[in-house]
C-alpha atoms as a PDB file:
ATOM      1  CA  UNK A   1       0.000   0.000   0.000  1.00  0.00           C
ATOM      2  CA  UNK A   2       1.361   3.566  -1.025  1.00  0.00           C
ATOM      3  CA  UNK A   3       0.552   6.120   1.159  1.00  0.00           C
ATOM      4  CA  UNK A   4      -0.216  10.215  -0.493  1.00  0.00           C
ATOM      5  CA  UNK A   5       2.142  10.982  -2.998  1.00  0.00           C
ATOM      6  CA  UNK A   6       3.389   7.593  -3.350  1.00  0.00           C
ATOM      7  CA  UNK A   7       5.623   6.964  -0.404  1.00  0.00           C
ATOM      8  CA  UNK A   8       6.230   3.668   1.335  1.00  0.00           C
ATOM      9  CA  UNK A   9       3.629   2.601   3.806  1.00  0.00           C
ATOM     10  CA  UNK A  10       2.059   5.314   6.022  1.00  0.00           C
ATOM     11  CA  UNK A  11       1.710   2.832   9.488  1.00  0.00           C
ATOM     12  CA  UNK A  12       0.785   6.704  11.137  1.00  0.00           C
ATOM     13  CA  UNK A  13      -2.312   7.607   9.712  1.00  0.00           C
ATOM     14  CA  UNK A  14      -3.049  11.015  10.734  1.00  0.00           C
ATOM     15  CA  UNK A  15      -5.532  13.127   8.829  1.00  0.00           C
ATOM     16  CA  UNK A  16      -4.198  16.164   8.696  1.00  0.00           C
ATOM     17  CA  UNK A  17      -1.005  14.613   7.025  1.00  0.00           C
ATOM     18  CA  UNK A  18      -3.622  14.267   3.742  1.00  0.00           C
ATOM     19  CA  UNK A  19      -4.445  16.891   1.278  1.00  0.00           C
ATOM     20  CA  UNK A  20      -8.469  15.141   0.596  1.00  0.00           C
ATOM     21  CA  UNK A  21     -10.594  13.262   2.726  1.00  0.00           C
ATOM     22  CA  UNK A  22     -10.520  10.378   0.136  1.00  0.00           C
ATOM     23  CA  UNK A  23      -7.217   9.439   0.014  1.00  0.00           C
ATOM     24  CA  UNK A  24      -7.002   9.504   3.680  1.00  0.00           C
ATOM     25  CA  UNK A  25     -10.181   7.450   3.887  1.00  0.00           C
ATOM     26  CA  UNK A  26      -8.397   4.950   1.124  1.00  0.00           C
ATOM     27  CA  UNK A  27      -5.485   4.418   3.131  1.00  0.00           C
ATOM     28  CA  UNK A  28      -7.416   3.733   5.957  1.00  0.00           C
ATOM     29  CA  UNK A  29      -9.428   1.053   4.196  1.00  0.00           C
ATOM     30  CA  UNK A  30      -6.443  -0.522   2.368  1.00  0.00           C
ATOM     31  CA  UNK A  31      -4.632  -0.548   6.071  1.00  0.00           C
ATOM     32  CA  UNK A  32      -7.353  -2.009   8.486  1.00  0.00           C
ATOM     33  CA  UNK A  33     -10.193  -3.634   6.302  1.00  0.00           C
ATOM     34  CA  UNK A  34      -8.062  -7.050   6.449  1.00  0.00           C
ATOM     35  CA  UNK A  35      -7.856  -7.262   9.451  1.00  0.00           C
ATOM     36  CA  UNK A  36     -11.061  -6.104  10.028  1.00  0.00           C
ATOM     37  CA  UNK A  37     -12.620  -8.847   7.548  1.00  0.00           C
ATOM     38  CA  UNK A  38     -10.673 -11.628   9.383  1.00  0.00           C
ATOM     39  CA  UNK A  39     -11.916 -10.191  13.052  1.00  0.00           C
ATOM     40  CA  UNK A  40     -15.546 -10.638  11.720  1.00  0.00           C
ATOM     41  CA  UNK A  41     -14.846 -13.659   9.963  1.00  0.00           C
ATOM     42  CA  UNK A  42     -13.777 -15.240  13.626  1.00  0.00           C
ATOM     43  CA  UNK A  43     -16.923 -14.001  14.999  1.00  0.00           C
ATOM     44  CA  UNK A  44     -19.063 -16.134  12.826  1.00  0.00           C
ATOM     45  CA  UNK A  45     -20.588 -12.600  10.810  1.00  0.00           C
ATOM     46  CA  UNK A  46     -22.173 -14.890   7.624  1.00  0.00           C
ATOM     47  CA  UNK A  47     -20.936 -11.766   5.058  1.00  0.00           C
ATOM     48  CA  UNK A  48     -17.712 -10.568   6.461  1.00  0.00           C
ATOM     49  CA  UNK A  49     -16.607  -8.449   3.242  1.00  0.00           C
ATOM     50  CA  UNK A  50     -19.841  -7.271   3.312  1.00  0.00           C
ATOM     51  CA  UNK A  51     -20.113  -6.143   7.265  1.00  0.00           C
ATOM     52  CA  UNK A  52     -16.452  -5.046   6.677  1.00  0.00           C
ATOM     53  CA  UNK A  53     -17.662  -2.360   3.799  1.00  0.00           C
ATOM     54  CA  UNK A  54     -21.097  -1.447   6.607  1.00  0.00           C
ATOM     55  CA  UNK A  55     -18.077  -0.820   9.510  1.00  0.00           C
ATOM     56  CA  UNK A  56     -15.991   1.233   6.506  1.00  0.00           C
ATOM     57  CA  UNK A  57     -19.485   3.171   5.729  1.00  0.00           C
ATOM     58  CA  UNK A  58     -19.782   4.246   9.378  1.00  0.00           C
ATOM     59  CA  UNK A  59     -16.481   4.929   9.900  1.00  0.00           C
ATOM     60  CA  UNK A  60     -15.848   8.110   7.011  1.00  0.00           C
ATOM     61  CA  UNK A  61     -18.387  10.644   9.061  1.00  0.00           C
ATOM     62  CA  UNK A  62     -16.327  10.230  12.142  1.00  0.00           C
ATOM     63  CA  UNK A  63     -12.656  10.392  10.427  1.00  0.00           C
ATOM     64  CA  UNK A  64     -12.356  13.927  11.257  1.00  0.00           C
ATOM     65  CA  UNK A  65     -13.184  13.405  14.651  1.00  0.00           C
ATOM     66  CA  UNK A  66     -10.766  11.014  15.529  1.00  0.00           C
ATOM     67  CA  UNK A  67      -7.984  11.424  17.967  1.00  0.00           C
ATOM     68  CA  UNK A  68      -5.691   9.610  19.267  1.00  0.00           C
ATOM     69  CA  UNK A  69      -3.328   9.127  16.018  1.00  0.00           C
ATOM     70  CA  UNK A  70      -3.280   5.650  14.683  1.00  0.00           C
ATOM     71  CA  UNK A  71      -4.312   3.670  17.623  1.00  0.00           C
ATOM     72  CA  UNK A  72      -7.285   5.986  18.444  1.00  0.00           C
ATOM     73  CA  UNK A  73      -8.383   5.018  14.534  1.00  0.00           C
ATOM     74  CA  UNK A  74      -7.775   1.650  15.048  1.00  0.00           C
ATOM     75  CA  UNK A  75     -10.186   1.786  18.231  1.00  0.00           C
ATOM     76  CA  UNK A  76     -12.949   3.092  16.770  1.00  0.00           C
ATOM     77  CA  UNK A  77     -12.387   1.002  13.752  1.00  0.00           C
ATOM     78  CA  UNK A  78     -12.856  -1.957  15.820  1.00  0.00           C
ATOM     79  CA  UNK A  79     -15.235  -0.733  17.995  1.00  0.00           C
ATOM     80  CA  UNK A  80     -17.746  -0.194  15.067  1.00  0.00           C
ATOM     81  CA  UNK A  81     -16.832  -3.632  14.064  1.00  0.00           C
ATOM     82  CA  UNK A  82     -17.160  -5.172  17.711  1.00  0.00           C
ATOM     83  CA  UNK A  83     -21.132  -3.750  17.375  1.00  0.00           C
ATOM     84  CA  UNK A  84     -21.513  -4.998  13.971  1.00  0.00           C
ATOM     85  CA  UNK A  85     -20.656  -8.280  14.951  1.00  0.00           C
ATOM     86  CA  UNK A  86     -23.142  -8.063  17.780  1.00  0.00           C
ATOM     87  CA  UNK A  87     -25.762  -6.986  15.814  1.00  0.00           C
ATOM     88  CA  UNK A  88     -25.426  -9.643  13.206  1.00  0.00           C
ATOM     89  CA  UNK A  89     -25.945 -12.334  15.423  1.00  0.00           C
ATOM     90  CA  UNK A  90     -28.806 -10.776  17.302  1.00  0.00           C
ATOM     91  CA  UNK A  91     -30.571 -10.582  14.171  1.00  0.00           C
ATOM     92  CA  UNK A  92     -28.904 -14.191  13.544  1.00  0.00           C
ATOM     93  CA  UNK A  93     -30.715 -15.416  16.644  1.00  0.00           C
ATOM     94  CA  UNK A  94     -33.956 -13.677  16.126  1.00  0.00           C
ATOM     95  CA  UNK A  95     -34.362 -15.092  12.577  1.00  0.00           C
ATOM     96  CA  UNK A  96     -32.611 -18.975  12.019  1.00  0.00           C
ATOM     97  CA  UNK A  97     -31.069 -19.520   8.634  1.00  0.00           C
ATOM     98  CA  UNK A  98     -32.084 -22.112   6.567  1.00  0.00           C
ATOM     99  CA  UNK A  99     -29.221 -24.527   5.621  1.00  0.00           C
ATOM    100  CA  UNK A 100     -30.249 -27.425   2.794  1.00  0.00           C
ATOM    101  CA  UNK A 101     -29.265 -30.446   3.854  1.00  0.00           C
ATOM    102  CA  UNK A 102     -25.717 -31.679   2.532  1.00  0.00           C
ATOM    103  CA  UNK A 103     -25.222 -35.321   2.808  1.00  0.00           C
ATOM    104  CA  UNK A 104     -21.323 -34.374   2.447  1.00  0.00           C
ATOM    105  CA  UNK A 105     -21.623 -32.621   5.888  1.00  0.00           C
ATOM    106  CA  UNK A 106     -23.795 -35.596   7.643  1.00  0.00           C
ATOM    107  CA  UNK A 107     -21.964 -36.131  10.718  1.00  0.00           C
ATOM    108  CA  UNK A 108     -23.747 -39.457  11.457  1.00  0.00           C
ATOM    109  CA  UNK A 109     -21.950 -41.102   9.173  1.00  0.00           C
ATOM    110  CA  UNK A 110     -18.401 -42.382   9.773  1.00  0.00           C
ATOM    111  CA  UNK A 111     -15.596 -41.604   7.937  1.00  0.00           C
ATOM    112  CA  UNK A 112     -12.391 -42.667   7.370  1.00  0.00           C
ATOM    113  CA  UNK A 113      -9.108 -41.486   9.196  1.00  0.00           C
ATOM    114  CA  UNK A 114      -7.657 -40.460   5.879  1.00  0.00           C
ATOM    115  CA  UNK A 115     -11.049 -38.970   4.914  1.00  0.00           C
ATOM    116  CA  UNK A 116     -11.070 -36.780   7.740  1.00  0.00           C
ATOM    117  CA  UNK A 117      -7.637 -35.518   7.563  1.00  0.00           C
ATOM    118  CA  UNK A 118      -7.746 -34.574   3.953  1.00  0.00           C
ATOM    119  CA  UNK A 119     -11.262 -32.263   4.246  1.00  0.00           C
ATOM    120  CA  UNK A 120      -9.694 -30.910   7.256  1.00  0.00           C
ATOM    121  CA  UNK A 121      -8.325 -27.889   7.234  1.00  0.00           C
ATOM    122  CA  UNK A 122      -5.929 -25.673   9.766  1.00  0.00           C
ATOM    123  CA  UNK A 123      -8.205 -22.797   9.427  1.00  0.00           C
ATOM    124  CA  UNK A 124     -11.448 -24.373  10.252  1.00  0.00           C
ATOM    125  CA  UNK A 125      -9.616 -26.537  13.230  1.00  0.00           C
ATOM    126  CA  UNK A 126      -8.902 -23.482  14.528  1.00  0.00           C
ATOM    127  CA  UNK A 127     -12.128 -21.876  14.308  1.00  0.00           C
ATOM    128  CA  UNK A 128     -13.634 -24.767  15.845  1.00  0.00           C
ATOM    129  CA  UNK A 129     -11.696 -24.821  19.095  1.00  0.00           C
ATOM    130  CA  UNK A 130     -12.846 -20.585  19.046  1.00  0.00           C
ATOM    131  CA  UNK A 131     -16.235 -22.382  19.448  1.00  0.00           C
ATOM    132  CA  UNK A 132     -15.788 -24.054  22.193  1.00  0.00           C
ATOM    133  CA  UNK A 133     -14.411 -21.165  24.393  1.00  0.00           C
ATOM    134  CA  UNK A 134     -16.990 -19.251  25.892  1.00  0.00           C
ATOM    135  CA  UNK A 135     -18.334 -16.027  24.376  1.00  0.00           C
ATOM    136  CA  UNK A 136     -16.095 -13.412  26.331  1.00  0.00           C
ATOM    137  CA  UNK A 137     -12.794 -15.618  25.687  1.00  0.00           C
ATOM    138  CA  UNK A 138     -13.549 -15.810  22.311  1.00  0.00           C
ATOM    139  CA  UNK A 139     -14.039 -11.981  21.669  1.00  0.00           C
ATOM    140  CA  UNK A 140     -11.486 -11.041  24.088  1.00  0.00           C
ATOM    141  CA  UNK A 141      -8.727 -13.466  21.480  1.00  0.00           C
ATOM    142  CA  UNK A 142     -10.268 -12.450  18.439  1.00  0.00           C
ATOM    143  CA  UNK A 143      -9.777  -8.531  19.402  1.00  0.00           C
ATOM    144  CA  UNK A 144      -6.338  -9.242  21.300  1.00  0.00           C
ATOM    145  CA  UNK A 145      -5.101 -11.704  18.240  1.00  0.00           C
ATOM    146  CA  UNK A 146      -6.888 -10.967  15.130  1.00  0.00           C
ATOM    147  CA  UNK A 147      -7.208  -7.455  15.364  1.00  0.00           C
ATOM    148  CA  UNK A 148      -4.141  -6.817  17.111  1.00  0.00           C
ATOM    149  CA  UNK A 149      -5.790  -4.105  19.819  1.00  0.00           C
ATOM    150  CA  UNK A 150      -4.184  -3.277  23.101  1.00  0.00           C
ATOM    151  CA  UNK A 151      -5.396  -4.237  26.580  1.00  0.00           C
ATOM    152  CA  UNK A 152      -6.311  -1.068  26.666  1.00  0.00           C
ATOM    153  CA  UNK A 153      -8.388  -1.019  23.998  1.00  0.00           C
ATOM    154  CA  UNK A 154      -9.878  -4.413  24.082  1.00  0.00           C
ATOM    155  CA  UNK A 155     -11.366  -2.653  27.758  1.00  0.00           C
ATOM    156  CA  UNK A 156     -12.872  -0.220  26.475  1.00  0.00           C
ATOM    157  CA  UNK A 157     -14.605  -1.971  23.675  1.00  0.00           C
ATOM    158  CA  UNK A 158     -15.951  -4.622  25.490  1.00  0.00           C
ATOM    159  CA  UNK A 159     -16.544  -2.189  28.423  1.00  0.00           C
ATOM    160  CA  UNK A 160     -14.236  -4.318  31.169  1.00  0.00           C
ATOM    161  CA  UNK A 161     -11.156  -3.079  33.031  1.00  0.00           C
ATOM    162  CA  UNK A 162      -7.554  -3.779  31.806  1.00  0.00           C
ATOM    163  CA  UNK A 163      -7.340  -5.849  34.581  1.00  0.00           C
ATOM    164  CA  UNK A 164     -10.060  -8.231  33.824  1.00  0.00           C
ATOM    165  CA  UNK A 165      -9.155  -8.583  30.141  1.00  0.00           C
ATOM    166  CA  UNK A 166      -5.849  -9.510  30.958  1.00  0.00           C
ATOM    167  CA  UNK A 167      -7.416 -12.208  33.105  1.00  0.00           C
ATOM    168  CA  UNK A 168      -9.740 -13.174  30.092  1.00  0.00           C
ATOM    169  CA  UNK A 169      -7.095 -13.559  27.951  1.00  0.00           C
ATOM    170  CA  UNK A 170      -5.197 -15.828  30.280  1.00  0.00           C
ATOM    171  CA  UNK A 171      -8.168 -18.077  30.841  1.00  0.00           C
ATOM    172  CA  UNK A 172      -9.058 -18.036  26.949  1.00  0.00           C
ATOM    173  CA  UNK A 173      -5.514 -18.787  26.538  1.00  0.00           C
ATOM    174  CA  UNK A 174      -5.807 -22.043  29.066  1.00  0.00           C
ATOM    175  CA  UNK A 175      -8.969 -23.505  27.783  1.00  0.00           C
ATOM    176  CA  UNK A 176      -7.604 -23.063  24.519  1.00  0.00           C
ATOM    177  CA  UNK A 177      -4.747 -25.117  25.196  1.00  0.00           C
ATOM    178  CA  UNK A 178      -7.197 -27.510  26.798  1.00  0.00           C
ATOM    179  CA  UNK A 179      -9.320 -27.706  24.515  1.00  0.00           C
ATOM    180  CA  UNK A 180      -6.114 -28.555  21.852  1.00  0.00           C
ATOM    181  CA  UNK A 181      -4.680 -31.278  24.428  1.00  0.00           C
ATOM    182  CA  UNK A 182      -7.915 -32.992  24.288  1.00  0.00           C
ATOM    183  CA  UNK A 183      -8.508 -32.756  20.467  1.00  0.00           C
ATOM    184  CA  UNK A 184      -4.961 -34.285  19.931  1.00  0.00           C
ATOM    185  CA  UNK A 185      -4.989 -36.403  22.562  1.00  0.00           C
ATOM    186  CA  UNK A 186      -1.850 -35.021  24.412  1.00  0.00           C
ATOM    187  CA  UNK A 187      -1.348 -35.363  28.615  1.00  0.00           C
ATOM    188  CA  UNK A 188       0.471 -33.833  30.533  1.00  0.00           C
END
């Protein structure tokens, strides 16, 4: 990603560095909407690109507004995100989706050992050990990890003290590793 005028990558996104409001806005998309994407991919959102672009939409009337320097932006960035998530699956919950059957996916019937480790896949291993953390350890990981926010930060989106997200990340941590022992097999 070029930042205005062409130089290497701005990682200090500052508004009034930028001569328009649209190329600042443009580097601020090209900068966090990965990461963005992948935290709402982790939190189960069914449309991530989609929700990404609604979080992007939200986010241009408050650039100018933002303080803080490129952490502040990456707050509010992943605050909008945090409630976007939480909205999705409220609606999610209020209204089931309707999933045809796939007799591909039919866990009731066995499969082989070789079966099952060539349709598995890191990514969705991993995504199915997020599911069997609790619903705090999994957003306090996914915002800590995936989004790469501060303590700090990760408090005051999920409206906590530093204090108890560092202890949520420990115990997320520890089931996690748990939940992997058990998976694999491994004692200790």
């Amino acid at each position: 990603m070029l930042g205005a005028g062409g130089e290497e990558p701005n990682r200090h996104l500052v508004a009034s560095s930028y001569t328009d409001d649209a190329s600042f806005f443009t580097d601020v998309y090209r900068t966090f909407a990965p990461s963005v994407a992948g935290y709402l991919r982790a939190s189960g959102v069914a449309d991530p690109e989609g929700v990404t672009n609604d979080v992007f939409l939200a986010l241009f009337p408050r650039l100018k507004g933002v303080h803080g320097g490129e952490q502040g932006l990456r707050t509010l960035i992943f605050s909008i995100a945090h409630a976007r998530s939480v909205d999705h699956h409220r609606r999610r919950r209020r209204s089931p989706s309707v999933v045809e059957y796939d007799s591909e996916r039919d866990k009731r019937l066995t499969s082989s050992a070789e079966d099952e480790a060539l349709e598995g896949s890191p990514d969705g291993n991993a995504l199915a050990m997020l599911d069997g953390l609790s619903d705090d350890h999994r957003e306090v990981l996914r915002l800590r990890i995936i989004a790469e926010l501060t303590v700090n930060q990760v408090a005051e989106i999920m409206q906590k003290t530093p204090g108890a997200i560092t202890q949520l990340q420990h115990r997320a941590m520890k089931s996690l590793r748990e939940l992997y022992r058990s998976a694999n097999g491994v004692t200790t």
